[in-house]
N, C-alpha and C. Protein backbone atom coordinates (compact mmCIF):
# COMPACT_ATOMS: atom_id res chain seq x y z
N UNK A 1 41.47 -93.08 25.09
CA UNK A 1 41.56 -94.23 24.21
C UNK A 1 42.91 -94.91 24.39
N UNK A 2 42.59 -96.30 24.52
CA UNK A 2 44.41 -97.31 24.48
C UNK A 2 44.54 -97.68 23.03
N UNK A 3 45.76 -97.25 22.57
CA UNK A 3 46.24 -98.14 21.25
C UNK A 3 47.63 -98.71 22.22
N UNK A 4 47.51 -99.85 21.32
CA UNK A 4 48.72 -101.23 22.15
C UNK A 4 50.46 -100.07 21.58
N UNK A 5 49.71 -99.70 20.60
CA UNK A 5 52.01 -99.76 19.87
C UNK A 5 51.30 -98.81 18.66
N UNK A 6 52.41 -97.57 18.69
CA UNK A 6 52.50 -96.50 17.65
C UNK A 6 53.96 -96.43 16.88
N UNK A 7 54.28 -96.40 16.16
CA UNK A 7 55.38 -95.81 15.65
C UNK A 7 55.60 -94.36 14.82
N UNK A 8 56.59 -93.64 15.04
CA UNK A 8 56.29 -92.31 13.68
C UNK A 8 57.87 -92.45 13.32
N UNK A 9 57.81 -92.27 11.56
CA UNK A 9 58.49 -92.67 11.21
C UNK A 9 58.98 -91.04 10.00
N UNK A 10 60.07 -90.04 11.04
CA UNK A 10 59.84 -88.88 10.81
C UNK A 10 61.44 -88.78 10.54
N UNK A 11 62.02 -87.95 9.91
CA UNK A 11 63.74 -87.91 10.00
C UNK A 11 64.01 -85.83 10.44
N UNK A 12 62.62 -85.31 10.81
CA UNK A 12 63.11 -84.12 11.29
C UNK A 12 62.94 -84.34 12.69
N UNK A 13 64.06 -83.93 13.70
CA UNK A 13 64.13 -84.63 14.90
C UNK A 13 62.91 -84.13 15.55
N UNK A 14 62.82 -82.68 15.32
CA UNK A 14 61.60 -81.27 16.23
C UNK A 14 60.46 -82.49 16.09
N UNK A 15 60.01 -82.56 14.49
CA UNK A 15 58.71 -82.39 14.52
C UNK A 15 58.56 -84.41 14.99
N UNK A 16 59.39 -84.76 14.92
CA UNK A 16 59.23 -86.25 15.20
C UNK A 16 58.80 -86.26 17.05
N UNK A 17 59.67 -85.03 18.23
CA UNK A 17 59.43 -85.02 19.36
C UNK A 17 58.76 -84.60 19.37
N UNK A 18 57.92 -83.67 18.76
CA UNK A 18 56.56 -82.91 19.00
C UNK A 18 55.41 -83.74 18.47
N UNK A 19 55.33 -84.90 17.39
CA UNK A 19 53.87 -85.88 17.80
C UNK A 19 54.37 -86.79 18.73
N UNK A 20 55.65 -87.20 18.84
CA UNK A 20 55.79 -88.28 20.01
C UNK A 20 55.31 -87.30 21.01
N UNK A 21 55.46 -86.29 21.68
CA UNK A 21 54.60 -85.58 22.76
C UNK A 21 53.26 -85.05 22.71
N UNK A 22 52.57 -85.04 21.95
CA UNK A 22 51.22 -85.19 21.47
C UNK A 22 50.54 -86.29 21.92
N UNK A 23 50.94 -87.46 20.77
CA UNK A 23 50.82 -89.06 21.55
C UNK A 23 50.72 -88.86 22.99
N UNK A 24 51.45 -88.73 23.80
CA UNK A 24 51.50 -89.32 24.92
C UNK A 24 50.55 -88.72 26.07
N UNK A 25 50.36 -87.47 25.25
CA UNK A 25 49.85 -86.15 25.99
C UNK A 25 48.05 -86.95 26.28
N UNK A 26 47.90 -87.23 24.80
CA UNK A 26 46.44 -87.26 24.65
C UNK A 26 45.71 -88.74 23.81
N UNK A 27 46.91 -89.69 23.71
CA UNK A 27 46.82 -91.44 23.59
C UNK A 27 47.16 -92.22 24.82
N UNK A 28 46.47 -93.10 25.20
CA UNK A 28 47.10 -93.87 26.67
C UNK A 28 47.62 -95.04 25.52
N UNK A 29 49.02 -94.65 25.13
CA UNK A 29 49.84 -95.56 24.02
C UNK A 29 50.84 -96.17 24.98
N UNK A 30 50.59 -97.99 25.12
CA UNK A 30 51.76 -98.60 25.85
C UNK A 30 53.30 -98.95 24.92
N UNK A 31 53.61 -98.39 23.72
CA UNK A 31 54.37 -98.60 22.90
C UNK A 31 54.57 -97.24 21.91
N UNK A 32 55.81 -96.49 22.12
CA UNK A 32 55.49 -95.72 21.13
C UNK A 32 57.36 -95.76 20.39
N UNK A 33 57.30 -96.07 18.96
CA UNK A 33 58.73 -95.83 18.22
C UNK A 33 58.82 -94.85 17.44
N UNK A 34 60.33 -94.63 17.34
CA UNK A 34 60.64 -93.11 16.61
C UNK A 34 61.73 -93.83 15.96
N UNK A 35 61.62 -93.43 14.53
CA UNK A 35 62.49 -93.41 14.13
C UNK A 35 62.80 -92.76 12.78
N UNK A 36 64.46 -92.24 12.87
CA UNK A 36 64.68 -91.40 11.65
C UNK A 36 65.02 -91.55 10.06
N UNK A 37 64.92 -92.60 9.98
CA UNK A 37 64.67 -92.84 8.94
C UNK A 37 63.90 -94.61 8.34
N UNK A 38 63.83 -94.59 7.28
CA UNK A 38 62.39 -95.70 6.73
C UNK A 38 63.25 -97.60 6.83
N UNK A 39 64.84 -97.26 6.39
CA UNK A 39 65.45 -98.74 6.89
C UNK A 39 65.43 -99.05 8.03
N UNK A 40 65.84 -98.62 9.01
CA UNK A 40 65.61 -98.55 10.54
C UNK A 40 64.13 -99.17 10.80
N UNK A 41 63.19 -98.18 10.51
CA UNK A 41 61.98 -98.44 10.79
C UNK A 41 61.50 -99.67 10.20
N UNK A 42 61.91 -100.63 8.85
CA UNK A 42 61.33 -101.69 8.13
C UNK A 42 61.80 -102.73 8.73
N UNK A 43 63.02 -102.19 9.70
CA UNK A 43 64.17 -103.76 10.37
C UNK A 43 63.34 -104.17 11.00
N UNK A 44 62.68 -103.08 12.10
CA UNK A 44 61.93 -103.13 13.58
C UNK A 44 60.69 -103.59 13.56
N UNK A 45 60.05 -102.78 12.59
CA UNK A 45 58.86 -103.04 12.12
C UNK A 45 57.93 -104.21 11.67
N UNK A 46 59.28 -104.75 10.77
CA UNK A 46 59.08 -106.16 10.33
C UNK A 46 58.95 -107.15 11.55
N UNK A 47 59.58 -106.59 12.18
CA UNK A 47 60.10 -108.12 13.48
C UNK A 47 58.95 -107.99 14.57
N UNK A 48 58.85 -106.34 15.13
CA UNK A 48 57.96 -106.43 16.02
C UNK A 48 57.13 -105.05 15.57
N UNK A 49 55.73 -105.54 14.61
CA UNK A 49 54.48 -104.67 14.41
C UNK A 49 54.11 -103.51 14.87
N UNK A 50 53.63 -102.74 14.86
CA UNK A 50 52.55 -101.89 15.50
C UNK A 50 51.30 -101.91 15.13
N UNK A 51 50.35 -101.14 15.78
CA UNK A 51 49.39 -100.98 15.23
C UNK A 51 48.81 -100.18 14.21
N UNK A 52 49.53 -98.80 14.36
CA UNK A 52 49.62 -97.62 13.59
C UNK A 52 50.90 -96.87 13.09
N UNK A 53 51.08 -96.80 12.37
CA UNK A 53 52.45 -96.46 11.71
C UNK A 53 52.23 -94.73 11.17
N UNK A 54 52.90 -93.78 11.61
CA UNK A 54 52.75 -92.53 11.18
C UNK A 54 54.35 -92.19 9.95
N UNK A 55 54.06 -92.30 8.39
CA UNK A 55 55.08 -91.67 7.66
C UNK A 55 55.56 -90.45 7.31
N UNK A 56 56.54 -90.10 7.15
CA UNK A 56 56.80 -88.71 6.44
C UNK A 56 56.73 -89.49 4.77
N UNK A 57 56.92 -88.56 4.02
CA UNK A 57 57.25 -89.04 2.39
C UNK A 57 58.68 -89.22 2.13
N UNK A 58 59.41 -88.20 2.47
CA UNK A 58 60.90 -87.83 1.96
C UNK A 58 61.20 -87.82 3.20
N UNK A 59 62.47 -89.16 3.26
CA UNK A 59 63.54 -89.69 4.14
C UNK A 59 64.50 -90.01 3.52
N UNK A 60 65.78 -90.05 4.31
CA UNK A 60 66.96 -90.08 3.72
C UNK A 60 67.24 -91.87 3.16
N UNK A 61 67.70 -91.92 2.30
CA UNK A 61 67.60 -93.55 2.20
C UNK A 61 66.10 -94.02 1.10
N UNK A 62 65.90 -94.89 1.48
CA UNK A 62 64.52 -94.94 1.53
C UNK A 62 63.23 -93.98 1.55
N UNK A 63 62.46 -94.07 0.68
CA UNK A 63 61.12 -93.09 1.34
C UNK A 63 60.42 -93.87 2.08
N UNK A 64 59.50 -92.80 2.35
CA UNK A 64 58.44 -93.17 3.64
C UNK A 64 57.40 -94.45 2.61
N UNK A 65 57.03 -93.76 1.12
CA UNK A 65 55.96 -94.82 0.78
C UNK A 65 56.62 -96.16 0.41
N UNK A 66 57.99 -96.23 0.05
CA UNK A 66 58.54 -97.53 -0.34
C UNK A 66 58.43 -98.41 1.12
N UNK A 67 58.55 -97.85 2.27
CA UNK A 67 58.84 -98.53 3.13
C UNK A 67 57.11 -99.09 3.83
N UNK A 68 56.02 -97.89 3.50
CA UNK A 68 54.55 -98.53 4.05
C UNK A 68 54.40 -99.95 2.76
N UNK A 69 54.77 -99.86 1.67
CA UNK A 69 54.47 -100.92 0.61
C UNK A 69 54.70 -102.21 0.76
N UNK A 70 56.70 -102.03 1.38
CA UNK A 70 56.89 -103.50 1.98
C UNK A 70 56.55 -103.97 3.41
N UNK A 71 56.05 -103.06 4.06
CA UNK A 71 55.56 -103.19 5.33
C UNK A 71 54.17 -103.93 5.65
N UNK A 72 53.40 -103.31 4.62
CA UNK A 72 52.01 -103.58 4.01
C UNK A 72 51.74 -105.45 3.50
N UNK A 73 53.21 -105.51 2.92
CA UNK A 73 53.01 -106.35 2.12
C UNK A 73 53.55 -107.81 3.55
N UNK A 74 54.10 -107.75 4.66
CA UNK A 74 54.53 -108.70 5.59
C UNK A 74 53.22 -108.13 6.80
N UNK A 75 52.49 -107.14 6.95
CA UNK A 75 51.93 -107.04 7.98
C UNK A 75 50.44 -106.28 7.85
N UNK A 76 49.80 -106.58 6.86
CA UNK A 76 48.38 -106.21 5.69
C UNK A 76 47.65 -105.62 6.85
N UNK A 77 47.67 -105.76 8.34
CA UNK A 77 46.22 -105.30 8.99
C UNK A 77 47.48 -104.16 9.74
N UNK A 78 48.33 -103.57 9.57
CA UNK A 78 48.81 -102.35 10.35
C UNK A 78 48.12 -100.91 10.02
N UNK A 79 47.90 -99.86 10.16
CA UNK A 79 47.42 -99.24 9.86
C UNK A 79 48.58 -97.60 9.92
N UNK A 80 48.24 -97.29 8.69
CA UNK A 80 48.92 -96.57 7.94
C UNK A 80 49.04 -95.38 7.73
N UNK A 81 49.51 -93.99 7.86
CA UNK A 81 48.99 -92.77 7.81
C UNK A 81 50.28 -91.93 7.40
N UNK A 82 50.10 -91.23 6.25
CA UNK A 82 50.99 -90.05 6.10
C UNK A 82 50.52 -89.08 6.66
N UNK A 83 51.88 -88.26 6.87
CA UNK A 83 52.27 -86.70 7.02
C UNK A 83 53.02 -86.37 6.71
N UNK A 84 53.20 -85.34 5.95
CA UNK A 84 53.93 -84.54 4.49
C UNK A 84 53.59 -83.25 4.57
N UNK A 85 54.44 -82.85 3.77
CA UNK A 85 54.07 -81.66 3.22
C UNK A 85 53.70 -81.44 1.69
N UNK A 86 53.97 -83.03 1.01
CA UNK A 86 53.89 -82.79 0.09
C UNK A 86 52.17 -83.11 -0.53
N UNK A 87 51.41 -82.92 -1.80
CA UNK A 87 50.05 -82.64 -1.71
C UNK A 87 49.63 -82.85 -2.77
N UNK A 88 50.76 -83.19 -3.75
CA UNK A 88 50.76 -83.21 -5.30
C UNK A 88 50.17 -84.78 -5.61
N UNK A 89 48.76 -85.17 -6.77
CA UNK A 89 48.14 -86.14 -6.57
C UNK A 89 48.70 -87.40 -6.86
N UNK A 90 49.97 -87.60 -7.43
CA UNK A 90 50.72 -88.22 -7.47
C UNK A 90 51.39 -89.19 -6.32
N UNK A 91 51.82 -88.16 -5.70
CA UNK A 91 52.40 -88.91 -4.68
C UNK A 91 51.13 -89.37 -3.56
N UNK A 92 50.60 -88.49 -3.69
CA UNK A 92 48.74 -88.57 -2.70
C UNK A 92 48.25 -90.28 -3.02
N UNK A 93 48.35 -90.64 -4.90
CA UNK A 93 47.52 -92.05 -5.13
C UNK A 93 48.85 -93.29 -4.91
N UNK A 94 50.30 -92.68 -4.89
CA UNK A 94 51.36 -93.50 -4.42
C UNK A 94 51.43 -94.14 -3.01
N UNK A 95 51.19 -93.51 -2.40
CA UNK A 95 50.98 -93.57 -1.02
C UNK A 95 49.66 -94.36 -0.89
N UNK A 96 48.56 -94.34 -1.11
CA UNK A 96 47.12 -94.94 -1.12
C UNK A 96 47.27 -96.52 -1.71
N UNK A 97 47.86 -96.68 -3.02
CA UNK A 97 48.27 -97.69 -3.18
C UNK A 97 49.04 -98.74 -2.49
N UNK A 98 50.12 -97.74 -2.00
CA UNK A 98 51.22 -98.56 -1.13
C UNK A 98 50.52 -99.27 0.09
N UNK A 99 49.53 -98.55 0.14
CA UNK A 99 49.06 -99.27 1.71
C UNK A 99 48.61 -98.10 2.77
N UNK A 100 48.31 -96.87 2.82
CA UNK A 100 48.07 -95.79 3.36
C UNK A 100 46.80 -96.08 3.44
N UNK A 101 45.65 -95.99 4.72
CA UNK A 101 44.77 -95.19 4.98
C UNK A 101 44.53 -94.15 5.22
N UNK A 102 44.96 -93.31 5.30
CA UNK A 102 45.05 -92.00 6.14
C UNK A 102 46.26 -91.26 5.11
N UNK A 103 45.69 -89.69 4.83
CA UNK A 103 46.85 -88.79 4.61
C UNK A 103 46.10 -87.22 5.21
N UNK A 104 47.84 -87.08 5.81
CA UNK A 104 47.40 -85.99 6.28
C UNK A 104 48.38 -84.87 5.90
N UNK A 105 48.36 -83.25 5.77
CA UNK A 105 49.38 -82.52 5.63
C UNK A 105 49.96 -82.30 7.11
N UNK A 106 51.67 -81.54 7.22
CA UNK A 106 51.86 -81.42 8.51
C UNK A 106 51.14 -80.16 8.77
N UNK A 107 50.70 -79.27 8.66
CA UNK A 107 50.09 -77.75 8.22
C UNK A 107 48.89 -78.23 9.62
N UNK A 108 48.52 -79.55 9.37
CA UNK A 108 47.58 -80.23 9.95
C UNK A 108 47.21 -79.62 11.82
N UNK A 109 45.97 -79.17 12.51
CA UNK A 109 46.74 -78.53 14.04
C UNK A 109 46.80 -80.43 14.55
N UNK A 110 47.56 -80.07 15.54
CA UNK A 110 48.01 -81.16 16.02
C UNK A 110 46.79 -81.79 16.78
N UNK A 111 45.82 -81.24 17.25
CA UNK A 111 44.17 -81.97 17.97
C UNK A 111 43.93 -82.87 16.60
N UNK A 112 43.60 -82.16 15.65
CA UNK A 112 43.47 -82.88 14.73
C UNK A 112 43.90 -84.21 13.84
N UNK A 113 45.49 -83.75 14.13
CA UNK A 113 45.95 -85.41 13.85
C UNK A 113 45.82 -86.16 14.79
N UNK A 114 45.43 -86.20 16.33
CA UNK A 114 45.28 -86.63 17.33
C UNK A 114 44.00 -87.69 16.72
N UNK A 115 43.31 -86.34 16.41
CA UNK A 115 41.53 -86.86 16.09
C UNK A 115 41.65 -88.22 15.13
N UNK A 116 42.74 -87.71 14.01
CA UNK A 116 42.93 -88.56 13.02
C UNK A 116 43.13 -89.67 13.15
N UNK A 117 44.60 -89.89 13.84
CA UNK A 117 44.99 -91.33 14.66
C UNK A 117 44.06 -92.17 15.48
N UNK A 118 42.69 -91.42 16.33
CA UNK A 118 41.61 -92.14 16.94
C UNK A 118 41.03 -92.94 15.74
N UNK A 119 40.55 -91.93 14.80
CA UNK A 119 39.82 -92.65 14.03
C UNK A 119 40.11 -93.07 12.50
N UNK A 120 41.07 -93.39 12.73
CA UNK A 120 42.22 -94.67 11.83
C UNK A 120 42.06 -95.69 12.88
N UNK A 121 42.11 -95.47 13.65
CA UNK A 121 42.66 -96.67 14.33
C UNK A 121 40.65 -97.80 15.04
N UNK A 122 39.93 -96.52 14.90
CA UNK A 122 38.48 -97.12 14.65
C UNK A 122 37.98 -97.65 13.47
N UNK A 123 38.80 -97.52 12.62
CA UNK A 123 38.63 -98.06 10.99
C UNK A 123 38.13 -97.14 10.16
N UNK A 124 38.33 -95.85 10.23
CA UNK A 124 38.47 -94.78 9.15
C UNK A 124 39.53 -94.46 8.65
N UNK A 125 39.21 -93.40 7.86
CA UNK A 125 40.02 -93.06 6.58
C UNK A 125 40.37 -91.54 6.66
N UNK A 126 40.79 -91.14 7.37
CA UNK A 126 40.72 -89.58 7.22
C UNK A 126 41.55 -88.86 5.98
N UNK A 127 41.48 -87.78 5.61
CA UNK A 127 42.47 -87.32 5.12
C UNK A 127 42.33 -85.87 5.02
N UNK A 128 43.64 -84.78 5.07
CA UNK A 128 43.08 -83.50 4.93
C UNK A 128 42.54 -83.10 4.00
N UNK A 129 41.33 -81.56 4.04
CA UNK A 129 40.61 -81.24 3.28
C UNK A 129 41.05 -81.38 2.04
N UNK A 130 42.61 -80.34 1.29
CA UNK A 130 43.37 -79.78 0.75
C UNK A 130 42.97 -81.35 -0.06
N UNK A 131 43.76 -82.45 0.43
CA UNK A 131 43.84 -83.61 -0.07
C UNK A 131 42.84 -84.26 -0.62
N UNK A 132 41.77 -84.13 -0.11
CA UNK A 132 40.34 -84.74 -0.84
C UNK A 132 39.59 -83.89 -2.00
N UNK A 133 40.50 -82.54 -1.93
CA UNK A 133 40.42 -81.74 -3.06
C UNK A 133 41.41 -82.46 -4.03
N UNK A 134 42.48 -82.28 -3.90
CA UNK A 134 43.42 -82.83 -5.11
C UNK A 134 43.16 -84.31 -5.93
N UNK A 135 42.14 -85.07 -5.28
CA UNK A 135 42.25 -86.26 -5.24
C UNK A 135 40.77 -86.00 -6.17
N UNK A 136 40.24 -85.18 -5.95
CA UNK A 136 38.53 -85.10 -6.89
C UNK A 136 39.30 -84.45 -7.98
N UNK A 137 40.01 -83.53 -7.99
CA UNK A 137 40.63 -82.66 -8.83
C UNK A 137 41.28 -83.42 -10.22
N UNK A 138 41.52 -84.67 -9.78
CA UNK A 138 42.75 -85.41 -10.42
C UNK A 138 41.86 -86.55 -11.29
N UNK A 139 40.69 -87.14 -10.32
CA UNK A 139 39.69 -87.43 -11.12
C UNK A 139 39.23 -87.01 -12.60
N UNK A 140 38.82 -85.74 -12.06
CA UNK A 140 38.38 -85.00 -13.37
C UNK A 140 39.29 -84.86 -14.82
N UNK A 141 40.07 -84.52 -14.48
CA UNK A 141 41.33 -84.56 -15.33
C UNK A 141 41.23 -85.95 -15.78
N UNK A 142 41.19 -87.03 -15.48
CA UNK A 142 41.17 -87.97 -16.13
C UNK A 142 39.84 -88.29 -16.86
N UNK A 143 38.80 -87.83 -16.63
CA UNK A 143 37.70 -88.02 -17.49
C UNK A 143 37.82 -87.36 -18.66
N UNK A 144 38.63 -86.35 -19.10
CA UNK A 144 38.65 -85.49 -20.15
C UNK A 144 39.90 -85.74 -21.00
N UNK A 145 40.68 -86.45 -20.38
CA UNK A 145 41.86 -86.93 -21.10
C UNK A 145 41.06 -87.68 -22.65
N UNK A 146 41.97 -87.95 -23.71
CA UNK A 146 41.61 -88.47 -25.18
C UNK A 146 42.74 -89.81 -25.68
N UNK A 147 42.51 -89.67 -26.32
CA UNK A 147 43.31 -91.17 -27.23
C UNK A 147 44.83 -90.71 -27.18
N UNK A 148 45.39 -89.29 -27.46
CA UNK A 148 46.67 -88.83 -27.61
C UNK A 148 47.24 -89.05 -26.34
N UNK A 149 46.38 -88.67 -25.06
CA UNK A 149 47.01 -88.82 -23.70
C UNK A 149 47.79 -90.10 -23.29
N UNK A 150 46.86 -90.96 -23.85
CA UNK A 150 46.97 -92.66 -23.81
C UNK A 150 48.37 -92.78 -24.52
N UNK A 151 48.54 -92.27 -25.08
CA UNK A 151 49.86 -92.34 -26.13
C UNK A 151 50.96 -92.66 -25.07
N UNK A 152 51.09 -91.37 -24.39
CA UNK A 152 52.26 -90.93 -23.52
C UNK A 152 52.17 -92.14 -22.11
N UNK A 153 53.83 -92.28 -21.76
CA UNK A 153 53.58 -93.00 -20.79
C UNK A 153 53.23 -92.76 -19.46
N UNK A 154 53.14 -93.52 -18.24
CA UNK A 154 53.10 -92.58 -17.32
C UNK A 154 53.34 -91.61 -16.94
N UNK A 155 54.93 -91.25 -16.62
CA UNK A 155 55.50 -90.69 -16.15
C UNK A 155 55.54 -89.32 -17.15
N UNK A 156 55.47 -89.48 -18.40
CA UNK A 156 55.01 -88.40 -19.04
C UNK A 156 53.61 -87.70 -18.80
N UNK A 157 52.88 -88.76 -18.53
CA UNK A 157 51.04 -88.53 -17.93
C UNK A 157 51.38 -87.30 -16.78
N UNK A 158 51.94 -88.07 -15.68
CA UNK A 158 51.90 -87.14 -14.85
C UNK A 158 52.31 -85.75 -14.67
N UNK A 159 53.43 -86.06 -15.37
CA UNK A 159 54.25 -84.34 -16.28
C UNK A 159 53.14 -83.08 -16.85
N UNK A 160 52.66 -83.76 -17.70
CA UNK A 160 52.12 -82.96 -18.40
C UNK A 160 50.66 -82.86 -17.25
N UNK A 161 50.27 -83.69 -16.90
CA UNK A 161 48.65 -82.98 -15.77
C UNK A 161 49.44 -81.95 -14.87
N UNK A 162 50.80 -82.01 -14.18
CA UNK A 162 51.62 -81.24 -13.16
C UNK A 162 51.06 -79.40 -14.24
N UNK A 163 51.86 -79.39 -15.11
CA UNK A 163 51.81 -78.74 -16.49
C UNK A 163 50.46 -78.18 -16.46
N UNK A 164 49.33 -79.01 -16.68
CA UNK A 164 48.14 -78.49 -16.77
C UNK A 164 47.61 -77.61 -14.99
N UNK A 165 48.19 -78.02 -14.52
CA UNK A 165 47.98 -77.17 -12.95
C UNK A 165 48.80 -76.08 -12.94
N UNK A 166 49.46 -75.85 -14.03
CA UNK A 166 50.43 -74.32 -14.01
C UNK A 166 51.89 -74.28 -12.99
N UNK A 167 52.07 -75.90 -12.90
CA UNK A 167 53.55 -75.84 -11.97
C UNK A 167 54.96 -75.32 -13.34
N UNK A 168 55.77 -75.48 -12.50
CA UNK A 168 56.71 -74.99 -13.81
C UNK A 168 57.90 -76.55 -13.53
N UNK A 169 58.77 -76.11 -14.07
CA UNK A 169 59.62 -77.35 -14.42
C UNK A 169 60.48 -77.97 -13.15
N UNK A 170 60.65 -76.70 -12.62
CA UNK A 170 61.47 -77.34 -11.00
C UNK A 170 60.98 -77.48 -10.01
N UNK A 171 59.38 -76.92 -10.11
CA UNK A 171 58.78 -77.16 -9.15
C UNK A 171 58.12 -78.66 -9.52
N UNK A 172 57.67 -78.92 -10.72
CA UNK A 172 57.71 -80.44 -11.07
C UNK A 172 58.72 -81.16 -10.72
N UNK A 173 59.69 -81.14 -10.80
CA UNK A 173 60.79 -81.50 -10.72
C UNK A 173 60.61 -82.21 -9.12
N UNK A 174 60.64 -80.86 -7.76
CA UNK A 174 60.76 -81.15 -6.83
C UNK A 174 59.44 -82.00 -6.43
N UNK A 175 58.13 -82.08 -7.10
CA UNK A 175 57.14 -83.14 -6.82
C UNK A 175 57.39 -84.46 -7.02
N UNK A 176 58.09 -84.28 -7.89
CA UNK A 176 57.91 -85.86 -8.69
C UNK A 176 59.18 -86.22 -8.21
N UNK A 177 60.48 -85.72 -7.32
CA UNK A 177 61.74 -86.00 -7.29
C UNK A 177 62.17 -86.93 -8.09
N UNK A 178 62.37 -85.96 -8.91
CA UNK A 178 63.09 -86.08 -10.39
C UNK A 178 64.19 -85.23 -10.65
N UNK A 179 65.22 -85.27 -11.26
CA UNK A 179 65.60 -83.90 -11.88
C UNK A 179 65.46 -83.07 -12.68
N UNK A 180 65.58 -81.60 -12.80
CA UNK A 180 64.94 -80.60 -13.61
C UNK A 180 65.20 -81.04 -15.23
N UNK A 181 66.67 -81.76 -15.23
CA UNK A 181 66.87 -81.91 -16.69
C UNK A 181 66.22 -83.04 -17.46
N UNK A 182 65.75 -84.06 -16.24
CA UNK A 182 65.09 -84.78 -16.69
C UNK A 182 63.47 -84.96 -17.17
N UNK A 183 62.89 -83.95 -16.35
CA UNK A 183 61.53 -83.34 -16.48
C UNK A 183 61.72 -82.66 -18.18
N UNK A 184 62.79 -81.91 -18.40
CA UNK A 184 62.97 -81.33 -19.86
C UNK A 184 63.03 -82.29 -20.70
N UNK A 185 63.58 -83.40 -20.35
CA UNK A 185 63.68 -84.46 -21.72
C UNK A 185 62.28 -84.86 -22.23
N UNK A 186 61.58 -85.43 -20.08
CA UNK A 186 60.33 -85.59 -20.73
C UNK A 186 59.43 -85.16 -21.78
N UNK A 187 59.29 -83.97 -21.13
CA UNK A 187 58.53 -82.71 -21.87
C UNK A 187 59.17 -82.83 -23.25
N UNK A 188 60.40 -82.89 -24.00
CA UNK A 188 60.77 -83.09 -25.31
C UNK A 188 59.90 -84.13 -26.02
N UNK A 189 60.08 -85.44 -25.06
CA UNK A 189 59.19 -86.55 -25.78
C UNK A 189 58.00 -86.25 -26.08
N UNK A 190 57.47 -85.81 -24.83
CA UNK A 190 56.21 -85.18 -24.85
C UNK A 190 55.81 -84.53 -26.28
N UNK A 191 56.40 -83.48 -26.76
CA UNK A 191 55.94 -82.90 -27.59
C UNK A 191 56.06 -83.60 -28.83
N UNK A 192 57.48 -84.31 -28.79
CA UNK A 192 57.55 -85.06 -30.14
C UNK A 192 56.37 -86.49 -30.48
N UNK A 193 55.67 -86.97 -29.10
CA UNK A 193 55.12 -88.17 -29.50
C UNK A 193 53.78 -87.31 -29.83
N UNK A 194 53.57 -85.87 -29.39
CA UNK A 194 52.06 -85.27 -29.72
C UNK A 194 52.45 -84.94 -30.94
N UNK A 195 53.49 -84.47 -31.25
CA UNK A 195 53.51 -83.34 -32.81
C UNK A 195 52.91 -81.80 -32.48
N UNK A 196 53.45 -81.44 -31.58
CA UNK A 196 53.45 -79.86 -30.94
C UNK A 196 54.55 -79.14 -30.62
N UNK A 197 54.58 -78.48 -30.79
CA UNK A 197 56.00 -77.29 -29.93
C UNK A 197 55.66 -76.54 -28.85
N UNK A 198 54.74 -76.48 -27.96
CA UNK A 198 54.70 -75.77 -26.78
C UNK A 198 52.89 -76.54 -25.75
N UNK A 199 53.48 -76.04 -25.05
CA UNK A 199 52.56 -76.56 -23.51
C UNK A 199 51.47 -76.37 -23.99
N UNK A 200 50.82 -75.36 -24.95
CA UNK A 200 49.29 -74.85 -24.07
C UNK A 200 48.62 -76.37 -25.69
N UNK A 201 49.72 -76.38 -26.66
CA UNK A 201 49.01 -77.25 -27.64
C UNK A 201 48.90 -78.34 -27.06
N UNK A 202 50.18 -79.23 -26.41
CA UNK A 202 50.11 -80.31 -25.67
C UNK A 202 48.89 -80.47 -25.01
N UNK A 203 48.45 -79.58 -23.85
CA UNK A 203 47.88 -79.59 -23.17
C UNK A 203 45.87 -79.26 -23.69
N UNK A 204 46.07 -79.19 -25.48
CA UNK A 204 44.87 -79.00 -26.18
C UNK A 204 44.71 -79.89 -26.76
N UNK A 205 46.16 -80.92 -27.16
CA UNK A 205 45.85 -81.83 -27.76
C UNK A 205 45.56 -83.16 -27.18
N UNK A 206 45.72 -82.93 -25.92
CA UNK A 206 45.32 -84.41 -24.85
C UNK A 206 44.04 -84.16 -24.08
N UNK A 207 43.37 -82.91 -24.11
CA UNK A 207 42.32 -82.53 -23.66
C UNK A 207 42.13 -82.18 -21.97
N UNK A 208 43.48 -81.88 -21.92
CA UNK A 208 43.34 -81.01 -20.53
C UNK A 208 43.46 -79.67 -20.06
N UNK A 209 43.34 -79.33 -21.71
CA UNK A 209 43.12 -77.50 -21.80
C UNK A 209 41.60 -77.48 -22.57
């Protein structure tokens, strides 16, 4: 298969030379960019397109989804694909919004993201299994949510569903890159806008226990 122009837009050097050698191994790609981080990549990007754009999430500077959003937003037919490690549904519907077709974990074997990139670039949607789990998963949770949930704002929303999946505070923390003390304040509001003192009521009184 020919794609005209690839970019991957990775800031760990290994794994950035190991799909650029993938690519080349098993894409007849006349264009391929690397770059380590998401400003770099929005300068270039902007000026001269690709066809397929491969993100990480977490880059130094900039993230990967701020940078598919404004990218998205000057060049609507590029086509879009994470790779992460991260899996949490949050950042999964951040990314989708921003302009992502495609998410994949790096866990991913590399034939496979190969496979992936073919058919993104045929006008599918791939995404890993793991991910089309979290993404039905997250659904549900919202059908059972109540009037109290509605209360809370987003960012409290997402807190407390993290919460209902049994993460703890720093591991929330490191999903949502946030800080731990700030995840605690949430969670304070949290309880004060429900009228509860601990998780499992919160989580009975919004209907996701």
């Amino acid at each position: 298969m020919v794609i005209k122009s690839i970019a991957i837009i990775e800031d760990d050097e290994s794994i950035r030379q190991f799909l650029a050698e993938q690519i080349r191994l098993h894409i007849d790609v006349e264009r391929l960019d690397e770059f380590a981080d998401a400003e770099t990549a929005l300068v270039k990007l902007s000026a001269e397109p690709v066809e397929i754009a491969l993100f990480d999430v977490q880059l130094p500077g900039m993230n990967g989804i701020d940078c598919m959003r404004r990218l998205k937003i000057i060049h609507p037919r590029m086509q879009m694909m994470v790779l992460t490690v991260y899996d949490n549904a949050d950042t999964i519907f951040d990314a989708l919004r921003a302009g992502a077709s495609s998410y994949l974990l790096k866990n991913t074997a590399p034939e496979k993201i190969i496979d992936a990139i073919q058919d993104l670039y045929n006008g599918g949607s791939p995404i890993s299994s793991q991910i089309a789990r979290k993404v039905i998963e997250a659904f549900r949770v919202k059908e059972n949510v109540n009037e109290y949930f509605q209360v809370l704002s987003r960012r409290e929303q997402e807190i407390l569903e993290e919460l209902s999946r049994g993460f703890h505070y720093k591991e929330i923390a490191d999903k949502l890159y946030i800080g731990f003390e700030t995840v605690r304040t949430h969670i304070r509001h949290i309880y004060e806008k429900l009228q509860v003192n601990s998780r499992v009521e919160a989580l009975k009184k919004t209907g996701l226990l």
